[in-house]
Protein backbone atom coordinates (compact mmCIF):
# COMPACT_ATOMS: atom_id res chain seq x y z
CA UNK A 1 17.47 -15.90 -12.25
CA UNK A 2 20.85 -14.79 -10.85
CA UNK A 3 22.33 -17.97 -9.95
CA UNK A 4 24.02 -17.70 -6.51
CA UNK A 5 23.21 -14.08 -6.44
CA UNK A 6 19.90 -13.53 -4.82
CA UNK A 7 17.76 -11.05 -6.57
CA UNK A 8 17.54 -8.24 -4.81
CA UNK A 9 21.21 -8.09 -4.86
CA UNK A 10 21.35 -7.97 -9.26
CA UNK A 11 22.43 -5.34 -10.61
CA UNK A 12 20.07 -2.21 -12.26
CA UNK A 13 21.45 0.50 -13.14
CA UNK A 14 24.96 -0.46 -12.01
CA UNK A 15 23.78 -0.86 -8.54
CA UNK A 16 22.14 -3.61 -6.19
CA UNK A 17 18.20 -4.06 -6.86
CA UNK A 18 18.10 -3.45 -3.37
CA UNK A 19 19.68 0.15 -3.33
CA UNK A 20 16.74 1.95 -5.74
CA UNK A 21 13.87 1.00 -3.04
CA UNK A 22 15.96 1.39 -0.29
CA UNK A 23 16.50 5.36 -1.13
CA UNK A 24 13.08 5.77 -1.65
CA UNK A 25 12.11 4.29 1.76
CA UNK A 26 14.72 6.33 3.66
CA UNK A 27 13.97 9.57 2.09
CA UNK A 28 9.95 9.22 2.80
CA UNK A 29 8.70 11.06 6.10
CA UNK A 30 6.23 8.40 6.79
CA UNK A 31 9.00 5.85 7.43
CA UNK A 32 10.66 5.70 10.77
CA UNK A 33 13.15 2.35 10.66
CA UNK A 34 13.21 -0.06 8.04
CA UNK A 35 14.19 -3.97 9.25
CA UNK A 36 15.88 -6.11 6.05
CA UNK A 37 14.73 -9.92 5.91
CA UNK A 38 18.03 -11.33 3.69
CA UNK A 39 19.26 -14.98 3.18
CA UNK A 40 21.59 -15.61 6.26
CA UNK A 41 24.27 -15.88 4.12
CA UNK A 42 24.30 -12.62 2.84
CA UNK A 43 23.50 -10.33 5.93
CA UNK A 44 27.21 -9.20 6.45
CA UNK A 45 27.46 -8.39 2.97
CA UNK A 46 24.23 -6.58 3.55
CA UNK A 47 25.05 -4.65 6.26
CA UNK A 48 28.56 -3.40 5.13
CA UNK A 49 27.78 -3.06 1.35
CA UNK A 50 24.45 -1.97 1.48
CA UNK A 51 23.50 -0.27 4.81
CA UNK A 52 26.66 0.76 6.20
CA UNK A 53 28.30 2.17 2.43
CA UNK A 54 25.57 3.60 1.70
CA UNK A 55 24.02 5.27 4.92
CA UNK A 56 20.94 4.04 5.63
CA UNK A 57 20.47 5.15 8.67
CA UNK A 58 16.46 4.34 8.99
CA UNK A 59 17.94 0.59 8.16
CA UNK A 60 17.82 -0.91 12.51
CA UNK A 61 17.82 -4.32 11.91
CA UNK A 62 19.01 -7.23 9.39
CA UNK A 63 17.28 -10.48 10.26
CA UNK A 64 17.29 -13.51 8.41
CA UNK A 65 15.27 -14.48 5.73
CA UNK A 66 13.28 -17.74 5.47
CA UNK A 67 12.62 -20.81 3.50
CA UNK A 68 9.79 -18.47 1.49
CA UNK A 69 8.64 -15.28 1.11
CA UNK A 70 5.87 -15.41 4.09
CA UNK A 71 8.24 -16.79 6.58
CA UNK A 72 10.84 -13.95 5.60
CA UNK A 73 8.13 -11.50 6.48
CA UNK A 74 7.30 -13.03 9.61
CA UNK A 75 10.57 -13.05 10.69
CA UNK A 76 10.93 -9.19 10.31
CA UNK A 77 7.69 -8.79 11.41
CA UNK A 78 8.49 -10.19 14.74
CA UNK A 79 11.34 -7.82 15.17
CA UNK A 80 9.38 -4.55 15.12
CA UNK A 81 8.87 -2.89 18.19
CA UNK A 82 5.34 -3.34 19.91
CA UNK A 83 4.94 0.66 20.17
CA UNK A 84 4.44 0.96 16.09
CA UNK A 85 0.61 0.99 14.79
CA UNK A 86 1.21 0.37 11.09
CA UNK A 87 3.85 -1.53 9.30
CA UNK A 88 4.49 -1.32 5.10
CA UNK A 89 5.52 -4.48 3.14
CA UNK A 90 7.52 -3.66 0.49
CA UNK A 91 9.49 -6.65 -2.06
CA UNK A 92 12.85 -5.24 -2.93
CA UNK A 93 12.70 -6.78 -6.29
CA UNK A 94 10.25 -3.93 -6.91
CA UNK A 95 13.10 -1.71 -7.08
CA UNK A 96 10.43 1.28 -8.86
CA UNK A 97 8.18 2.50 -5.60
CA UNK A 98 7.61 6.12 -5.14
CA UNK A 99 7.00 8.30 -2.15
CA UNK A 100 3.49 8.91 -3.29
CA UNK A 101 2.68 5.14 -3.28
CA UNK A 102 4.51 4.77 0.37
CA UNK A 103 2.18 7.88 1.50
CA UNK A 104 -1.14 7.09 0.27
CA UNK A 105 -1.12 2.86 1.00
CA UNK A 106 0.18 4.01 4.73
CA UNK A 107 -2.79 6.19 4.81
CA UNK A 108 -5.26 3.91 3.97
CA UNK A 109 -3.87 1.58 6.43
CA UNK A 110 -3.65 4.22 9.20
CA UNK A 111 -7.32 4.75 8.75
CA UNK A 112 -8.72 1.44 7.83
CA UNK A 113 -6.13 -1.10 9.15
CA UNK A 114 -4.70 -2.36 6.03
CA UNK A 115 -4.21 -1.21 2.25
CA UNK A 116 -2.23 -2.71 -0.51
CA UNK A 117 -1.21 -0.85 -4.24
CA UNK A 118 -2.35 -2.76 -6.92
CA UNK A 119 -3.38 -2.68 -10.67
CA UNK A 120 -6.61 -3.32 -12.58
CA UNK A 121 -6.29 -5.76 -14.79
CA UNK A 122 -6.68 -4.94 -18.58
CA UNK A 123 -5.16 -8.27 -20.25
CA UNK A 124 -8.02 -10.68 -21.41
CA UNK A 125 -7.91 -13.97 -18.96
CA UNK A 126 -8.30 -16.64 -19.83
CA UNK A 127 -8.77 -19.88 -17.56
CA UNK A 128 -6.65 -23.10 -19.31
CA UNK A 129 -7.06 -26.77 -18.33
CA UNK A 130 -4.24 -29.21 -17.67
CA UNK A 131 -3.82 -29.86 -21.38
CA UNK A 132 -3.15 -26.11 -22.29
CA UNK A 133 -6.62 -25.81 -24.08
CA UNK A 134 -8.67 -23.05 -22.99
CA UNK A 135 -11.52 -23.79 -20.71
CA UNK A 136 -13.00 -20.06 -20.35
CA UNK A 137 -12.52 -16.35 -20.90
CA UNK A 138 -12.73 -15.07 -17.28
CA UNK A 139 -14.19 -11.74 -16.75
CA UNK A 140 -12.15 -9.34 -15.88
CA UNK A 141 -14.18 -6.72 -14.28
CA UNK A 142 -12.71 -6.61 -10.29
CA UNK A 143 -9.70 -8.16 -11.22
CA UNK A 144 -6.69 -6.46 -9.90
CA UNK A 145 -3.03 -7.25 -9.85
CA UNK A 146 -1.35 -7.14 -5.90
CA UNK A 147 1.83 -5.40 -5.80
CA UNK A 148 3.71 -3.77 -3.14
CA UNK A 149 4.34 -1.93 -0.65
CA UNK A 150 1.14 -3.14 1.36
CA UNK A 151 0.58 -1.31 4.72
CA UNK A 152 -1.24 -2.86 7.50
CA UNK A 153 -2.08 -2.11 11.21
CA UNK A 154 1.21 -4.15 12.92
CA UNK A 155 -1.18 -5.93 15.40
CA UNK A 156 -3.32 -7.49 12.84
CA UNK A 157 -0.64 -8.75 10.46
CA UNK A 158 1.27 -9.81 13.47
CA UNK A 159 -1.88 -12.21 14.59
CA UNK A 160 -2.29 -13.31 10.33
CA UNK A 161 1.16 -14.25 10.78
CA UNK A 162 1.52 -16.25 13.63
CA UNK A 163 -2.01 -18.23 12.88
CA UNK A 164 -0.61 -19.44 9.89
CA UNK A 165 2.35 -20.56 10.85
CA UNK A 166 0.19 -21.95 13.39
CA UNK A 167 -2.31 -24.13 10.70
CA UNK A 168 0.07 -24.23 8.08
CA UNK A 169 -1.60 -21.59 5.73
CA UNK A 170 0.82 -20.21 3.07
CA UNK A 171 0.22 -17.25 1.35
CA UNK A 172 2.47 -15.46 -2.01
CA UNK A 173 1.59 -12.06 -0.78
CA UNK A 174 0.57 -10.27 3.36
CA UNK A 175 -2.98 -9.22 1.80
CA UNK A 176 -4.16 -13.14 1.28
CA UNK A 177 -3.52 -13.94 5.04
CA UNK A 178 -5.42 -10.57 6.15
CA UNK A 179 -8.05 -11.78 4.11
CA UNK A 180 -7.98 -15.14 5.64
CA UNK A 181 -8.55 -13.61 9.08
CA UNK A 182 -11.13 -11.86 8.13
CA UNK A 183 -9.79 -7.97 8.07
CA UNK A 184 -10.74 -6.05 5.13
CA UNK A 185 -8.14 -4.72 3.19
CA UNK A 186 -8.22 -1.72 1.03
CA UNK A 187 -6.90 -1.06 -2.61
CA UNK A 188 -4.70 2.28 -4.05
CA UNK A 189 -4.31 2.20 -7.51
CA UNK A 190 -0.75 1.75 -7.95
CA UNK A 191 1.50 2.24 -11.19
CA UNK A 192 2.52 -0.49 -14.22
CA UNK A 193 6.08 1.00 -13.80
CA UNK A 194 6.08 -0.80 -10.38
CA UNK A 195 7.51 -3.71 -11.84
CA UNK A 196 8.40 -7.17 -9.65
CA UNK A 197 12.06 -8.36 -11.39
CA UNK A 198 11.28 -11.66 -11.50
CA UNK A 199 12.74 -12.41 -15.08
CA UNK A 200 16.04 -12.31 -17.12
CA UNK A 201 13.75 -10.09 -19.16
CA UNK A 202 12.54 -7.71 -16.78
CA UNK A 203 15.50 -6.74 -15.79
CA UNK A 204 15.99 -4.77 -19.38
CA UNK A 205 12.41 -3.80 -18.50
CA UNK A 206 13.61 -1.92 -15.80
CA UNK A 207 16.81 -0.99 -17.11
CA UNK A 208 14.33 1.25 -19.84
CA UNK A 209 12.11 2.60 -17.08
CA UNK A 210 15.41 3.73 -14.76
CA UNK A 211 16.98 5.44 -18.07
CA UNK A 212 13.33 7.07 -18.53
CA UNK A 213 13.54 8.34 -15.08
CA UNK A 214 17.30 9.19 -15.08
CA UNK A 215 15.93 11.48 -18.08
CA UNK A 216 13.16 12.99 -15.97
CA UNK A 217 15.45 13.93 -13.65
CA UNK A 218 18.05 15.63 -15.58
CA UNK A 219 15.36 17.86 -17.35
């Protein structure tokens, strides 16, 4: 989706994907600086259209992105200074975040190392073999769907990180590779409006829910 636009640079709203999480992060009193992971083609743009224009002054750093979403992380990761105790994850293609989900996943973190939002799962699942015929009805009791932001304690994601690089381990989200290592991580129920625009079609998704909000706001 987007073509030679990367994602997080689409447009909701009018504006850059990027810009609604962005806001939310700089306005939140839990958030000191904010380092950007972007494709290395786009960090002027970045920095002159997004951080610059639009005066995000929490916004320190614009490093490169990587290959995939782990190595992007690492790469920012490696960047933060060695003085901060807890560091949040957030995807900007989850452009709908809100300052109570920033607060309560960074205090979960603060006091037991590492805390992700997330969703209980309420679709039936349903486990399909390699010719699309169903092989079982999974049960969905302690199923939950990962989302972001996910906060963890900076040196313990910092030694996830560099141990799978090490071996080789990928990972599609921070919380697997805690996991891996053997930290426990925590779960705060998180919101079904915190959408990941991953889709032509959830892009209208979100157009509905920013309209519903743009509403809220105006009453």
């Amino acid at each position: 989706m987007g073509g030679q636009v990367a994602k997080q640079f689409l447009s909701l709203g009018g504006q850059p994907l990027i810009l609604h999480s962005l806001r939310v992060l700089q306005a939140s009193s839990v958030i000191h600086e904010i380092i950007l992971a972007v494709p290395h083609s786009e960090m002027d743009y970045c920095l002159k259209e997004i951080v610059a224009k639009h005066h995000f002054t929490k916004v320190t750093k614009v490093v490169p992105g990587g290959a995939e979403r782990q190595d992007s992380v690492r790469h920012a990761l490696e960047a933060v200074h060695d003085d901060v105790d807890v560091v949040l994850v957030h995807d900007a293609v989850r452009p709908f975040l809100t300052e109570l989900m920033i607060n309560e996943v960074v205090c979960t973190a603060r006091a037991k190392g590492a805390a992700i939002i997330a969703l209980p799962m309420k679709d039936t699942v349903k486990q399909v073999g390699a010719d699309h015929v169903i092989e079982r009805t999974v049960d969905r009791t302690g199923l939950w769907l990962a989302q972001t932001p996910q906060a963890f304690r900076r040196d313990w994601l910092l030694l996830a990180h560099r141990k799978a690089h090490g071996e080789g381990v990928r990972a599609t989200d921070d919380a697997y590779l805690m996991e891996w290592c053997g930290y426990p991580v925590s779960v705060v129920e998180g919101s079904g409006e915190n959408i990941k625009v991953t889709r032509p079609e959830d892009m209208a998704i979100g157009e509905a829910i920013l309209a519903v909000r743009n509403r809220k706001n105006i009453s």
